[in-house]
Structure formats: C-alpha cells, structure tokens
PDB file of N, CA and C in Angstrom:
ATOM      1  N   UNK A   1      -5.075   6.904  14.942  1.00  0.00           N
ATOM      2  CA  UNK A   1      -3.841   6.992  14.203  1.00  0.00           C
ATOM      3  C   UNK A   1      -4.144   7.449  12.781  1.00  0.00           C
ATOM      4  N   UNK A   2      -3.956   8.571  12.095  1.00  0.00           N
ATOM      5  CA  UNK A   2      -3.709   9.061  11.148  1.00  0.00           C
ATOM      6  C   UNK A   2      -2.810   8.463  10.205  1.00  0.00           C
ATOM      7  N   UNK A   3      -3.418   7.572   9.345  1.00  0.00           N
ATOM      8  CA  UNK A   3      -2.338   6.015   8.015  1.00  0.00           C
ATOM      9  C   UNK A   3      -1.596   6.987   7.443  1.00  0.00           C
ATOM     10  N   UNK A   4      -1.885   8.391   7.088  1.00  0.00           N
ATOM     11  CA  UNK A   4      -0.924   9.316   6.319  1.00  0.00           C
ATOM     12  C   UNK A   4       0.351   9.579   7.190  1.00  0.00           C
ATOM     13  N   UNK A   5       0.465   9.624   8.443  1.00  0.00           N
ATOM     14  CA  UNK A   5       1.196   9.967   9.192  1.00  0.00           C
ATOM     15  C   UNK A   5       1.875   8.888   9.230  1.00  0.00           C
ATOM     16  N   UNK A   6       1.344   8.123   9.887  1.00  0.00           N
ATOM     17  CA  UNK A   6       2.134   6.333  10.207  1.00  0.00           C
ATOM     18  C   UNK A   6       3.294   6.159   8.390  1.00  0.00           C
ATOM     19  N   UNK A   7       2.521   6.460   7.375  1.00  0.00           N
ATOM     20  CA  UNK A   7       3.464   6.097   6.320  1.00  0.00           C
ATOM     21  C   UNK A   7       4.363   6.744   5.855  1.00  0.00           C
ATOM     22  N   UNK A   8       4.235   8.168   6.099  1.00  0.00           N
ATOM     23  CA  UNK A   8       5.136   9.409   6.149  1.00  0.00           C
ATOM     24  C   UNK A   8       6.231   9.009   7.499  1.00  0.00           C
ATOM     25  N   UNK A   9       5.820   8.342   8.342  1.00  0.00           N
ATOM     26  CA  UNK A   9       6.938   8.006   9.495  1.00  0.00           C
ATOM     27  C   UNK A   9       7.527   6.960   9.042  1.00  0.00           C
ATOM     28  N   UNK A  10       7.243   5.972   8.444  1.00  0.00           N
ATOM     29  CA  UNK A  10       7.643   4.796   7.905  1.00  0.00           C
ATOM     30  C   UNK A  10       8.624   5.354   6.579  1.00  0.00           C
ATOM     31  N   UNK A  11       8.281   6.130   6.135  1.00  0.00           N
ATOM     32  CA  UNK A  11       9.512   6.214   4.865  1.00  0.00           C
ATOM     33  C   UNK A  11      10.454   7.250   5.449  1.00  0.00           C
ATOM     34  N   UNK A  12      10.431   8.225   6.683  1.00  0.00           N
ATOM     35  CA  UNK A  12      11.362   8.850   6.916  1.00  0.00           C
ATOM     36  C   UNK A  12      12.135   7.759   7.919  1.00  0.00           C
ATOM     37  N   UNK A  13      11.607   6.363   8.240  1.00  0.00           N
ATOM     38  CA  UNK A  13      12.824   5.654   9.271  1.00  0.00           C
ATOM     39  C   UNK A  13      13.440   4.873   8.301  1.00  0.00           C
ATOM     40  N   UNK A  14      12.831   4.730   6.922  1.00  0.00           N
ATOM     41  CA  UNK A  14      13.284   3.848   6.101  1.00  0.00           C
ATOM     42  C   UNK A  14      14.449   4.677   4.844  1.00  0.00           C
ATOM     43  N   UNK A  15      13.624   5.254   4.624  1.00  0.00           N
ATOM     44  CA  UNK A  15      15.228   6.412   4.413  1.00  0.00           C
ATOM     45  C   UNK A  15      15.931   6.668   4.918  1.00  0.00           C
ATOM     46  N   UNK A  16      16.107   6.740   6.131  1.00  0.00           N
ATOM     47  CA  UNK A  16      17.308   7.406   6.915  1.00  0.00           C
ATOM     48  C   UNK A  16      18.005   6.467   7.526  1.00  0.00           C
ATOM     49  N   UNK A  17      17.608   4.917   7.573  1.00  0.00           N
ATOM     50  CA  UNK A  17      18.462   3.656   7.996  1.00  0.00           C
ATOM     51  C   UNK A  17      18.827   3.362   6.111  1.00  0.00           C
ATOM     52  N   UNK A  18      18.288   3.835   5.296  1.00  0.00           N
ATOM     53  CA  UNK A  18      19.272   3.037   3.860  1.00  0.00           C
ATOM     54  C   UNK A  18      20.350   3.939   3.985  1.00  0.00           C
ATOM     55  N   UNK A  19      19.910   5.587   3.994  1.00  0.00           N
ATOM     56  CA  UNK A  19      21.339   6.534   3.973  1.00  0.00           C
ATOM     57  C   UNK A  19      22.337   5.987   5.658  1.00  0.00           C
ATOM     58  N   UNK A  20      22.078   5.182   6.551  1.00  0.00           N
ATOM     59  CA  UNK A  20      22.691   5.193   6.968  1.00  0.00           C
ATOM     60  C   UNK A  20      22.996   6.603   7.879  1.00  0.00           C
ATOM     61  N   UNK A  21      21.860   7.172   7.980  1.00  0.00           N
ATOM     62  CA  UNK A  21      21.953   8.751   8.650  1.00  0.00           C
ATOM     63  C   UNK A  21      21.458   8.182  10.079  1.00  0.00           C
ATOM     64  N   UNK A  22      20.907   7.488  10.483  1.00  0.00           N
ATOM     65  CA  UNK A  22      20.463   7.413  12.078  1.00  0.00           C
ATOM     66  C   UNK A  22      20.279   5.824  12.326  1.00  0.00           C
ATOM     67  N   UNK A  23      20.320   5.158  13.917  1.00  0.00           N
ATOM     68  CA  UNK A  23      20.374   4.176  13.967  1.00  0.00           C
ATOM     69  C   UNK A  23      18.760   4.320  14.571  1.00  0.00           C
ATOM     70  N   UNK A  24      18.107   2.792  14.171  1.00  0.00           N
ATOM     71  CA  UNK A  24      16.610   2.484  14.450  1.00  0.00           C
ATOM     72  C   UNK A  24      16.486   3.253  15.735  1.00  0.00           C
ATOM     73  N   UNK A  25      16.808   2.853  16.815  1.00  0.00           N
ATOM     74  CA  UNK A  25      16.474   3.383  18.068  1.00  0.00           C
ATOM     75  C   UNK A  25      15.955   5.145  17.757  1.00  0.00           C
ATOM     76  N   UNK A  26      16.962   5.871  17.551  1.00  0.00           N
ATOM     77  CA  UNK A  26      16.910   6.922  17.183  1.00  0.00           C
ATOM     78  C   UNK A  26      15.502   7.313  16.624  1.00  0.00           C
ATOM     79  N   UNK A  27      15.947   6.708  15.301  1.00  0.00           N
ATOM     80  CA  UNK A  27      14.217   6.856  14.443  1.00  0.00           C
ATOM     81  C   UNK A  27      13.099   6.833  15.360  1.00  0.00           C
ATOM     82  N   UNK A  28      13.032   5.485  15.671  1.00  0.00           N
ATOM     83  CA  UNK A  28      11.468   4.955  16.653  1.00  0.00           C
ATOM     84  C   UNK A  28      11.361   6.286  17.489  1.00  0.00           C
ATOM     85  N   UNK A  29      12.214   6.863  18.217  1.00  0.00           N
ATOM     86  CA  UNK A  29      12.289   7.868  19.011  1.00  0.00           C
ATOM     87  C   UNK A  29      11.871   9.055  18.621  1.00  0.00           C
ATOM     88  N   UNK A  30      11.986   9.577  17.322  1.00  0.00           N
ATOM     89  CA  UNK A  30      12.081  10.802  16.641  1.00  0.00           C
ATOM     90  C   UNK A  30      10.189  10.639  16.264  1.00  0.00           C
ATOM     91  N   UNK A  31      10.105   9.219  15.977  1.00  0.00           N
ATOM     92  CA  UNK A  31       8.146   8.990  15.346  1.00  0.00           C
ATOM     93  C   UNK A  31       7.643   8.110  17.050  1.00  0.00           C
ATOM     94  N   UNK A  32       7.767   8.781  18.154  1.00  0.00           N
ATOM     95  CA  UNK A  32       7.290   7.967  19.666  1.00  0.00           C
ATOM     96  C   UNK A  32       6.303   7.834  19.165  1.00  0.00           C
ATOM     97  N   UNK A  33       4.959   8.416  18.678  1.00  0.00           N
ATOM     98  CA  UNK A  33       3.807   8.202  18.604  1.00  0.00           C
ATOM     99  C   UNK A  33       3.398   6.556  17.868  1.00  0.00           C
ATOM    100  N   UNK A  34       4.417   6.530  16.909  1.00  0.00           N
ATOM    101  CA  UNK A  34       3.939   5.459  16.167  1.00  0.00           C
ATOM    102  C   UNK A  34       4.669   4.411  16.171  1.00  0.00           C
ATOM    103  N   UNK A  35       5.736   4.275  17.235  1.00  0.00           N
ATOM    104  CA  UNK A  35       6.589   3.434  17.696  1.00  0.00           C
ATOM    105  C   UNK A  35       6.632   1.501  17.402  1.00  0.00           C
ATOM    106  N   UNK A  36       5.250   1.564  18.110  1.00  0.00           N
ATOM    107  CA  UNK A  36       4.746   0.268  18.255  1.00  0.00           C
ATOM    108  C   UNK A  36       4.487  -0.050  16.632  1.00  0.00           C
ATOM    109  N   UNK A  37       3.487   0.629  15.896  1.00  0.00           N
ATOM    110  CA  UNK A  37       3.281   0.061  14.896  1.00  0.00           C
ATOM    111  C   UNK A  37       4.507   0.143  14.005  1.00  0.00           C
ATOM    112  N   UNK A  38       5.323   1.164  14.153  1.00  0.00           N
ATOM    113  CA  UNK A  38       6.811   0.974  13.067  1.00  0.00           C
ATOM    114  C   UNK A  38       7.624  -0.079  13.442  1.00  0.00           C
ATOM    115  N   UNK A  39       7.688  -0.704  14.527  1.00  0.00           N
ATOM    116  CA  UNK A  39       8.960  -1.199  15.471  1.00  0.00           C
ATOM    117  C   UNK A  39       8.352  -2.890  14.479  1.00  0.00           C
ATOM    118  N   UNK A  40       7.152  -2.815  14.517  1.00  0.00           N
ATOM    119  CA  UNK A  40       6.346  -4.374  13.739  1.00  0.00           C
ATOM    120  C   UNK A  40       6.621  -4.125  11.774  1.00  0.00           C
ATOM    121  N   UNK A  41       6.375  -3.266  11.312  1.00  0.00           N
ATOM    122  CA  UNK A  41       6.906  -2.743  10.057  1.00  0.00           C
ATOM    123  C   UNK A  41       7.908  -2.740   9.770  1.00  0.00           C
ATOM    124  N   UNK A  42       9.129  -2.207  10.582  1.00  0.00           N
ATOM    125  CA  UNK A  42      10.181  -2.444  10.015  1.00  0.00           C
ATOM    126  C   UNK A  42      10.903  -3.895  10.185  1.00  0.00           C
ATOM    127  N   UNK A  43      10.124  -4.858  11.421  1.00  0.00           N
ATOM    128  CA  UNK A  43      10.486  -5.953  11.513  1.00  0.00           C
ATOM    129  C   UNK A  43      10.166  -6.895  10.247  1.00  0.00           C
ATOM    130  N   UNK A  44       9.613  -6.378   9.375  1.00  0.00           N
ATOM    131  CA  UNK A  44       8.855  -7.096   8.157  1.00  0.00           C
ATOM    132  C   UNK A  44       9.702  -6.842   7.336  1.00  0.00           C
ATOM    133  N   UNK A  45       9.589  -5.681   7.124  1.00  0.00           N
ATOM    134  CA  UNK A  45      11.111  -4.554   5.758  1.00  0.00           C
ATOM    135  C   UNK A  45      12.263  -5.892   6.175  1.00  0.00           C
ATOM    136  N   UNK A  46      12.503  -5.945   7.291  1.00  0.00           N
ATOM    137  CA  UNK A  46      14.009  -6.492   7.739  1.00  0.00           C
ATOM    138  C   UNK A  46      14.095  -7.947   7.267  1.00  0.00           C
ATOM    139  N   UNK A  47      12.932  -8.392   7.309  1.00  0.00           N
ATOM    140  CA  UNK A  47      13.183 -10.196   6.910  1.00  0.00           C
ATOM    141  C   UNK A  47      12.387 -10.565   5.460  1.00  0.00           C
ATOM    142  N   UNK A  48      11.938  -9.589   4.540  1.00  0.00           N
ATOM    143  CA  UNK A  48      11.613  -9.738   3.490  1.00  0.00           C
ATOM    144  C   UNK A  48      13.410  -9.720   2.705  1.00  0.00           C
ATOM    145  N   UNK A  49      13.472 -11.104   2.211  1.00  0.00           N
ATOM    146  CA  UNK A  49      14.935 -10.678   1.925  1.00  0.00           C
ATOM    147  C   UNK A  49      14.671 -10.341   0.064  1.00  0.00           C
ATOM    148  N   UNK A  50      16.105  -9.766  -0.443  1.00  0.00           N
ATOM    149  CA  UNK A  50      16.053  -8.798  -1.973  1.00  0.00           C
ATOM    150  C   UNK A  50      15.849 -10.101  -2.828  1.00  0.00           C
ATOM    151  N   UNK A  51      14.691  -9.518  -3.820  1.00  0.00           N
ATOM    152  CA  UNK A  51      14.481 -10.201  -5.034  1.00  0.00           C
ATOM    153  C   UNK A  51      16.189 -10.998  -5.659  1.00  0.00           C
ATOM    154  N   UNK A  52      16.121 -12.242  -6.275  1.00  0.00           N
ATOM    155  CA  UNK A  52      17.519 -12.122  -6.901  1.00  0.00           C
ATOM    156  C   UNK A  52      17.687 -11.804  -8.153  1.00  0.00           C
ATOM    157  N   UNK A  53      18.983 -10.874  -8.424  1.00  0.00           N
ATOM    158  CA  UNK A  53      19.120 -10.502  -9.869  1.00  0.00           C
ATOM    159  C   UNK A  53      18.438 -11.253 -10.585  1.00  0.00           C
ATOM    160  N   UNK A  54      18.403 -12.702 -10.564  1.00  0.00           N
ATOM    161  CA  UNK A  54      17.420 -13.041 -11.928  1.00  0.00           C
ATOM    162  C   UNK A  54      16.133 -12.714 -12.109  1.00  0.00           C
ATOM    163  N   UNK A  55      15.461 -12.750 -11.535  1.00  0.00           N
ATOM    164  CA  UNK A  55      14.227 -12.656 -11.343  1.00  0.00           C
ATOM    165  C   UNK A  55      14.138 -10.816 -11.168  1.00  0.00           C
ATOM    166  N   UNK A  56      13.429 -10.828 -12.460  1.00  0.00           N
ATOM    167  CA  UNK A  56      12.770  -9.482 -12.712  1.00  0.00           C
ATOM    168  C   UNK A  56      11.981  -9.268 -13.609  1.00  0.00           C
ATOM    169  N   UNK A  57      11.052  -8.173 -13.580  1.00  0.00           N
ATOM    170  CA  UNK A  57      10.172  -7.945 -14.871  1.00  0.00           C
ATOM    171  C   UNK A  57      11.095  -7.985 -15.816  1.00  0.00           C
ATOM    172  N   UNK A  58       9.748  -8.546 -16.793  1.00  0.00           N
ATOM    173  CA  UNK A  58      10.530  -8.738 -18.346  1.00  0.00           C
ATOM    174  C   UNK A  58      10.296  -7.208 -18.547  1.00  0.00           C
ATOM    175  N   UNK A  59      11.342  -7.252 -19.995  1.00  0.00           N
ATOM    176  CA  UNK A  59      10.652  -5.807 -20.960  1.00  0.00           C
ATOM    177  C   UNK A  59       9.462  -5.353 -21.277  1.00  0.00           C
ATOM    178  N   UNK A  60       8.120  -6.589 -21.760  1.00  0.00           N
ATOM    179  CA  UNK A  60       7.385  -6.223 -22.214  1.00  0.00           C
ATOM    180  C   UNK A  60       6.853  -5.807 -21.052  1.00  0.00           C
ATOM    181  N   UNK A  61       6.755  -6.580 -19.403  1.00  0.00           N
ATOM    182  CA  UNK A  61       5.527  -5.920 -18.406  1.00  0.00           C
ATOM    183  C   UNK A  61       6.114  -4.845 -18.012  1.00  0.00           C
ATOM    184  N   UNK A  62       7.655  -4.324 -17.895  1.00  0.00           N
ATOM    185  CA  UNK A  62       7.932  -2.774 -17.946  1.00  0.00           C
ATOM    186  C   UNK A  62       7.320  -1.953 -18.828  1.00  0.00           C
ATOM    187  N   UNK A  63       7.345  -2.057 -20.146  1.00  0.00           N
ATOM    188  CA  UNK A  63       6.641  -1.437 -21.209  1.00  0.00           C
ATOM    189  C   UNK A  63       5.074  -1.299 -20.767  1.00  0.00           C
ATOM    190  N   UNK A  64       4.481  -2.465 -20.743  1.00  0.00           N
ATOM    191  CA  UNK A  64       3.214  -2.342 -20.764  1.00  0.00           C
ATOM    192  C   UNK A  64       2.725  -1.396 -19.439  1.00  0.00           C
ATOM    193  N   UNK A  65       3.519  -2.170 -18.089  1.00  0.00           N
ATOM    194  CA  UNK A  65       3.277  -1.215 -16.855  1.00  0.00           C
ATOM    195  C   UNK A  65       3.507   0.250 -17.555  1.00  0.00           C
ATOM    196  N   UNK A  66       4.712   0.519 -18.198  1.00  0.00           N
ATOM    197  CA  UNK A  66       4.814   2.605 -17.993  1.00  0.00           C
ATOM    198  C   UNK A  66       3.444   2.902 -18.768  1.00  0.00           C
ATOM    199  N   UNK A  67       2.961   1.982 -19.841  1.00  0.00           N
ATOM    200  CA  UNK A  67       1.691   2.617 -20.782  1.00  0.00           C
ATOM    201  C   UNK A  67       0.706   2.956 -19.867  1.00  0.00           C
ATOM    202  N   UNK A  68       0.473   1.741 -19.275  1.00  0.00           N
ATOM    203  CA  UNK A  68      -1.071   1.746 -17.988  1.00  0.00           C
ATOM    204  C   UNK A  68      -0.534   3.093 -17.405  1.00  0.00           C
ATOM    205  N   UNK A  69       0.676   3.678 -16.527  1.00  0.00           N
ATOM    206  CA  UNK A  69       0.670   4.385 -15.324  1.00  0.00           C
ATOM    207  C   UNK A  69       0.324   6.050 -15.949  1.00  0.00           C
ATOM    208  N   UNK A  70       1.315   6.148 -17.867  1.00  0.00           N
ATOM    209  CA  UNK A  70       1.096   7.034 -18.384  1.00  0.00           C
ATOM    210  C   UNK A  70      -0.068   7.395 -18.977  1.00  0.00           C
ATOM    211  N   UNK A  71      -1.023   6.255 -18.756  1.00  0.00           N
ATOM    212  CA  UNK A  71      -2.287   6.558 -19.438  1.00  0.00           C
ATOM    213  C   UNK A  71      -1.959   6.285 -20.750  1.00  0.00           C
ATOM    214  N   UNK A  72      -1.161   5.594 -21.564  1.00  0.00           N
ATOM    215  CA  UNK A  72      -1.389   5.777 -22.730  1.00  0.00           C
ATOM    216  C   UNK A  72      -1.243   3.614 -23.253  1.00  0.00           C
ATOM    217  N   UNK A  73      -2.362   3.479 -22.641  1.00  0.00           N
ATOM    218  CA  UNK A  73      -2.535   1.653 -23.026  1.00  0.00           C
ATOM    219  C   UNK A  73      -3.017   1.436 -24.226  1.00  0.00           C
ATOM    220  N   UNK A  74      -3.654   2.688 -24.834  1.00  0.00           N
ATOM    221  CA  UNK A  74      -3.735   2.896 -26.283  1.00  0.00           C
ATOM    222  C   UNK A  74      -5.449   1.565 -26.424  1.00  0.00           C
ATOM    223  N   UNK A  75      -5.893   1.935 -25.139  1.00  0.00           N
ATOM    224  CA  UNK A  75      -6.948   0.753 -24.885  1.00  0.00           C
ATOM    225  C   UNK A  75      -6.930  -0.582 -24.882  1.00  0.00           C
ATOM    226  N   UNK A  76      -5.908  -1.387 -24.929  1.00  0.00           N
ATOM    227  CA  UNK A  76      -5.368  -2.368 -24.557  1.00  0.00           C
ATOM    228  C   UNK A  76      -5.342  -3.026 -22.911  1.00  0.00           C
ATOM    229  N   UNK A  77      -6.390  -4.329 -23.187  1.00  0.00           N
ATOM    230  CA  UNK A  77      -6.551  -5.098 -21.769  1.00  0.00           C
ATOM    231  C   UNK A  77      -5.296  -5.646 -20.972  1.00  0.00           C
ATOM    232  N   UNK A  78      -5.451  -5.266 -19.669  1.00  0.00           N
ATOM    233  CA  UNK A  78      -4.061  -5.652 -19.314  1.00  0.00           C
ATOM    234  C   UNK A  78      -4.077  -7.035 -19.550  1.00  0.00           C
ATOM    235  N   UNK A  79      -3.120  -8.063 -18.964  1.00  0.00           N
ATOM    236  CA  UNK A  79      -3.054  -9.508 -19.447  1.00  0.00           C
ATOM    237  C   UNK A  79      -3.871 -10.347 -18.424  1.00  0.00           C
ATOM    238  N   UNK A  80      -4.017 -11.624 -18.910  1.00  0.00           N
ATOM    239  CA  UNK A  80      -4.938 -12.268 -17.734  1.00  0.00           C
ATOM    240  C   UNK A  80      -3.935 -12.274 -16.351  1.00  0.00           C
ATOM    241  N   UNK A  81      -4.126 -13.052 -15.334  1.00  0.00           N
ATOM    242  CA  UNK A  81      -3.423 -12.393 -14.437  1.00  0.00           C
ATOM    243  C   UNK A  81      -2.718 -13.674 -14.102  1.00  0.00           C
ATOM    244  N   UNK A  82      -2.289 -15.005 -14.714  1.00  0.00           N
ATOM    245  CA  UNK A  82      -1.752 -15.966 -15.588  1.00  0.00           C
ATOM    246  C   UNK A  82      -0.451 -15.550 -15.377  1.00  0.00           C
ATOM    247  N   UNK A  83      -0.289 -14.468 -16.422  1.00  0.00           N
ATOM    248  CA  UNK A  83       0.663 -14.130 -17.053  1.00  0.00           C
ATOM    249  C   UNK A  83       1.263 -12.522 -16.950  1.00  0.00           C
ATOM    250  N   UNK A  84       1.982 -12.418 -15.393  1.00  0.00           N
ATOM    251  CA  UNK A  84       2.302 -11.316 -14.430  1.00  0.00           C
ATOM    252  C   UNK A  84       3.595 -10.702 -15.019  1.00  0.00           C
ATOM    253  N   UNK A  85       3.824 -11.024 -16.566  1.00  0.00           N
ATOM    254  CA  UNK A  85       5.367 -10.639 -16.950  1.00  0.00           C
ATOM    255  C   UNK A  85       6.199 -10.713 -16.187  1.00  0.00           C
ATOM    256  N   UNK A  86       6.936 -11.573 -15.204  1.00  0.00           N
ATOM    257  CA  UNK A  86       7.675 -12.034 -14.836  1.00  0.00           C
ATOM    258  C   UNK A  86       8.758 -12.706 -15.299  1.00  0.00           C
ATOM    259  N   UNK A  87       9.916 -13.168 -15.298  1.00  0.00           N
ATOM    260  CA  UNK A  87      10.928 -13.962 -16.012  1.00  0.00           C
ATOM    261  C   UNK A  87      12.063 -14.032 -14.996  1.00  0.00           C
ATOM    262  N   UNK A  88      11.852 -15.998 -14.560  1.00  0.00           N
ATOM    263  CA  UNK A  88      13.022 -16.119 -13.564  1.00  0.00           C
ATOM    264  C   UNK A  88      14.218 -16.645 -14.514  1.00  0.00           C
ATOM    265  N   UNK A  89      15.215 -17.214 -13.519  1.00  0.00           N
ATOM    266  CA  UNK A  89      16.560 -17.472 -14.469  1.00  0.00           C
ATOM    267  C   UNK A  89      15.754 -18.831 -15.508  1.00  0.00           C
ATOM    268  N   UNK A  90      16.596 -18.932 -16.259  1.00  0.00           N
ATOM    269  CA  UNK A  90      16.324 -19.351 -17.410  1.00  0.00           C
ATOM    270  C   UNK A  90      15.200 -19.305 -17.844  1.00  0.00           C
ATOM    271  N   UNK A  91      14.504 -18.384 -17.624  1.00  0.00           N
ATOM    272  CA  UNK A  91      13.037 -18.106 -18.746  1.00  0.00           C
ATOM    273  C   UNK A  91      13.749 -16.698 -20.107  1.00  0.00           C
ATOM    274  N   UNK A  92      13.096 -16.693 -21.026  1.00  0.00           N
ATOM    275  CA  UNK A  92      13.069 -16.130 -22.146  1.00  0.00           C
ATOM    276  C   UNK A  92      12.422 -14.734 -21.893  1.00  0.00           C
TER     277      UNK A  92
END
C-alpha cells in the first residue's frame, strides 16, 4: 500500500462527505483498493467529536506557531512542553 495514496484517498472521501457531494458507500467504492483501511479511518474521523468553542489556542501559541512554520522564531526556544498554549473556558 502506497501511505501517499491511502492519504490522498482519505482527504478526497473526507472532502466530499463535508461538501456533502457523495454518500460514504460511494466514496469507499470510488478508493476499492483502500477500502478496508478507509472504512477504519473514517470510523475514527466519525467519533472524534469537535473541539468546544472554548477551548482553543490562545493568541500567543497562534503567534508563536505562524513564527516557527514561517521560519521567522527570530531564534526563540519553543516553550517547555508544560505549557502547549492552550486556554479552556475560564482561563486567561
């Protein structure tokens, strides 16, 4: 099994069930080859349920994340790993 393929099949069944363009069956059908391993993947996608609005990166680990991705951390250690910039409801 080719992982480039399997994940390229995995985001075209996962795109096309958010647009609402094809029903699973369909999909699995369209990627037969990789059936088995998507049919277990998307069973995962399906019961990971959505973060809740409160709970999201703060500003600063957005900030700091775009520096790291843009390359520009200006040499700055990321943080211990403690402290994941996170902020649930009532945190600051």
């Amino acid at each position: 099994m080719a992982k480039a393929e399997l994940v390229d099949a995995l985001a075209d069944c996962l795109e096309a069930l958010r647009q609402g363009e094809t029903e699973l069956e369909v999909c699995l059908a369209k990627h037969e080859r990789y059936r088995q391993e998507l049919e277990a993947l998307l069973e995962v996608v399906r019961l990971i349920p959505r973060l809740p609005a409160e709970l999201a990166p703060s500003p600063e680990f957005r900030e700091r994340t775009r520096r790291l991705l843009v390359g520009g951390s200006n040499g700055t250690s990321p943080p211990p790993s403690s402290d994941l910039g996170w902020q649930g409801a009532g945190s600051s």
